[in-house]
N, C-alpha and C. Protein backbone atom coordinates (compact mmCIF):
# COMPACT_ATOMS: atom_id res chain seq x y z
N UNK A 1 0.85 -1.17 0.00
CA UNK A 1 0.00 0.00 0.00
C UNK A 1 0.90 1.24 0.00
N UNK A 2 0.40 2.25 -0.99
CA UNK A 2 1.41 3.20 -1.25
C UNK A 2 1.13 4.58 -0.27
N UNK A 3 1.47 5.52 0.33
CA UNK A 3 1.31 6.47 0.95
C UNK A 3 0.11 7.07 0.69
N UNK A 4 -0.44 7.28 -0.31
CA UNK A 4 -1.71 7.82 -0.63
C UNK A 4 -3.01 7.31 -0.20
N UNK A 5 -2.85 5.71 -0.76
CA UNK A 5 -3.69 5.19 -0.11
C UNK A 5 -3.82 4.78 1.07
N UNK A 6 -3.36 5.42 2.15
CA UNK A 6 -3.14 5.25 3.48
C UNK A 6 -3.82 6.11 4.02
N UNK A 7 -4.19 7.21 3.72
CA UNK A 7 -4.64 8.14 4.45
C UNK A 7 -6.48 8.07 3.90
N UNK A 8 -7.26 8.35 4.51
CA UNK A 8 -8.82 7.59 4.39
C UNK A 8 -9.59 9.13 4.22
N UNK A 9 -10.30 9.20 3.74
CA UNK A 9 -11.37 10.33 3.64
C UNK A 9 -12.78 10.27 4.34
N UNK A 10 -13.54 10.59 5.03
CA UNK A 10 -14.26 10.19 5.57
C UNK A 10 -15.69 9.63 5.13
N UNK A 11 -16.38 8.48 5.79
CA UNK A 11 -17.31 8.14 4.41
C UNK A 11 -18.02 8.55 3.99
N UNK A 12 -18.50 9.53 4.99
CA UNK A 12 -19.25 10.57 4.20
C UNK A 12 -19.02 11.70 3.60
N UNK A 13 -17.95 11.74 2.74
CA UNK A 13 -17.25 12.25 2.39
C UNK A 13 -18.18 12.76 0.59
N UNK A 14 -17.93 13.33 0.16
CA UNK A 14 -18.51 13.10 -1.53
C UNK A 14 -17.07 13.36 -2.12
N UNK A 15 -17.04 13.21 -3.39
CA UNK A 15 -15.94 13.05 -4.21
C UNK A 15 -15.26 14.38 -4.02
N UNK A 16 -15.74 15.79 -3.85
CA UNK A 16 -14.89 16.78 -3.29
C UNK A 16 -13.73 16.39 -2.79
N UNK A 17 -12.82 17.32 -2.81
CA UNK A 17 -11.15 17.20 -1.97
C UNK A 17 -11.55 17.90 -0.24
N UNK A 18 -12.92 18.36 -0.21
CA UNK A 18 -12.80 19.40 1.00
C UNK A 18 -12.87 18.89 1.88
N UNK A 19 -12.04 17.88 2.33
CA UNK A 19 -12.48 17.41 3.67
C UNK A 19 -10.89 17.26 4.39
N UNK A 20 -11.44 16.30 5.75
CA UNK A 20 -10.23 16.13 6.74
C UNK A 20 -9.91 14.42 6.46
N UNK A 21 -8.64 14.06 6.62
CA UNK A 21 -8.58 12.60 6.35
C UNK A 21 -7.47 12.18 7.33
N UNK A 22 -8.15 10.75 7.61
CA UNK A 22 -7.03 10.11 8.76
C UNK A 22 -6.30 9.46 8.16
N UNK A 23 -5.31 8.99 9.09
CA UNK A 23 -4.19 7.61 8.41
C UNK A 23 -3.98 7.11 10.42
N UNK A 24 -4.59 6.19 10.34
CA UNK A 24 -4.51 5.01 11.54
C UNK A 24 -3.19 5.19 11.75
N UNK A 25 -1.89 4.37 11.14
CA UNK A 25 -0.65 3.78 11.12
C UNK A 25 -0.53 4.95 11.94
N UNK A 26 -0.44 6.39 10.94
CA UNK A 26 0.65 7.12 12.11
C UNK A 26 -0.13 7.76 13.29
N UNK A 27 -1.49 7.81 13.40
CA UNK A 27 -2.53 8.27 14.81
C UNK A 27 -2.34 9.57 14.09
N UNK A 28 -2.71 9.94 12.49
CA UNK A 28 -2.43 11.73 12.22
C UNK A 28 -4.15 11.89 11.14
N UNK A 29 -4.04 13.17 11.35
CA UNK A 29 -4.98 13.51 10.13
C UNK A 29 -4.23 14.89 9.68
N UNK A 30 -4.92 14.91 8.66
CA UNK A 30 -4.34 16.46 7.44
C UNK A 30 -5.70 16.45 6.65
N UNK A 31 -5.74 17.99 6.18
CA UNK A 31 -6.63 18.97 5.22
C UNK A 31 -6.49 17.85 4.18
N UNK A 32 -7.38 17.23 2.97
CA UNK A 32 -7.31 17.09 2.04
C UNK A 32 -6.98 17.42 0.74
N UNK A 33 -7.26 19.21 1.40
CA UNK A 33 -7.07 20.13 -0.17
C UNK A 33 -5.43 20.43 0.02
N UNK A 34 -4.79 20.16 1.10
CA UNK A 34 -3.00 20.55 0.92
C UNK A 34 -2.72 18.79 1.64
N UNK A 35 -2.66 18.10 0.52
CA UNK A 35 -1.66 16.64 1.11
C UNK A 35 -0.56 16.63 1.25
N UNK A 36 0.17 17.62 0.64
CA UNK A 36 1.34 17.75 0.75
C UNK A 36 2.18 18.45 2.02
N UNK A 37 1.04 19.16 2.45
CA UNK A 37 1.30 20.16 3.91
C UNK A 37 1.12 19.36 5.34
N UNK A 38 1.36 20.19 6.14
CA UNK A 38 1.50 19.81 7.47
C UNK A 38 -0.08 18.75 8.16
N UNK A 39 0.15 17.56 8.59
CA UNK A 39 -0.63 16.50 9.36
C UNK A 39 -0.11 16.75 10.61
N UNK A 40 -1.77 16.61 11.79
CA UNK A 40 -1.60 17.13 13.01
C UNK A 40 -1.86 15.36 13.59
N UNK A 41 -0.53 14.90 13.88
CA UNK A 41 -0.21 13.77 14.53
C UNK A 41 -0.22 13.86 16.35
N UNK A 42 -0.74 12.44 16.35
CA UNK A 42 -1.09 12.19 18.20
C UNK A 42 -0.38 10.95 18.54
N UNK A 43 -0.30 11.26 19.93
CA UNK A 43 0.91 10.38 20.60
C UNK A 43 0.77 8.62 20.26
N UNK A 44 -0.94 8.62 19.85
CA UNK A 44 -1.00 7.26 20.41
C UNK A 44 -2.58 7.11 19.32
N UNK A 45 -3.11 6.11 19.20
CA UNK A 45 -4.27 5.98 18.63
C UNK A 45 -5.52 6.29 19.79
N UNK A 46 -5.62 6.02 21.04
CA UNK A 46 -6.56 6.90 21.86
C UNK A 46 -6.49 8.17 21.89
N UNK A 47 -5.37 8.98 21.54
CA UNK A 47 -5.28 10.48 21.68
C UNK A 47 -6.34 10.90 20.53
N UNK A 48 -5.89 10.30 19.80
CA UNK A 48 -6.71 10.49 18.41
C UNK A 48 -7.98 10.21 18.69
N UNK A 49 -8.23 8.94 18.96
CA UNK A 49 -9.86 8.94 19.23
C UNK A 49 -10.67 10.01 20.31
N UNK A 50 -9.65 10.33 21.07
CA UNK A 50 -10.66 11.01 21.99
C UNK A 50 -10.85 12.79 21.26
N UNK A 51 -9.46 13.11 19.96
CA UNK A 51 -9.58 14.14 19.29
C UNK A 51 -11.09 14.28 18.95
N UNK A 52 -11.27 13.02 17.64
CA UNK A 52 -12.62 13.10 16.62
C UNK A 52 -13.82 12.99 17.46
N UNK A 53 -13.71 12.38 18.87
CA UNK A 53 -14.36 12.13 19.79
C UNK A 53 -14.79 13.81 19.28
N UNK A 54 -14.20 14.85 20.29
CA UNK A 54 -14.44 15.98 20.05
C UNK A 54 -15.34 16.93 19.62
N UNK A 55 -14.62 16.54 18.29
CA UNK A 55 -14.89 16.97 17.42
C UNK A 55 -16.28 17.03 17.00
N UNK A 56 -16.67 15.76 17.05
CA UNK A 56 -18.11 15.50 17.46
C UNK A 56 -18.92 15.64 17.43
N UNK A 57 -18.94 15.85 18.91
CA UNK A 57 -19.85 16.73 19.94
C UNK A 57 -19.99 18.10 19.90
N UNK A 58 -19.42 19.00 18.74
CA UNK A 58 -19.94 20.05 18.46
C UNK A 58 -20.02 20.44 17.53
């Protein structure tokens, strides 16, 4: 699996680029519309969950 396809879009996502996308392996997500730019990575895969957790709820 190549780098690209690592990182997931969300499923409710529509074919747009405008969204936020995870990648499990490294516990990170990044903007869709800059892949090439900065991913806001977490210590651990619960850090992360309790992020989108978050996110959420509002």
């Amino acid at each position: 699996m190549n780098a690209i396809q690592q990182w997931r879009k969300a499923s409710r996502s529509n074919a747009a680029t405008n969204c936020v996308e995870i990648r499990r392996d490294m516990s990170a997500v990044r903007d869709s519309k800059n892949p090439d730019g900065p991913a806001l990575r977490f210590t651990d895969a619960k850090a992360l969950t309790t992020f989108v957790s978050a996110l959420r709820s509002h």
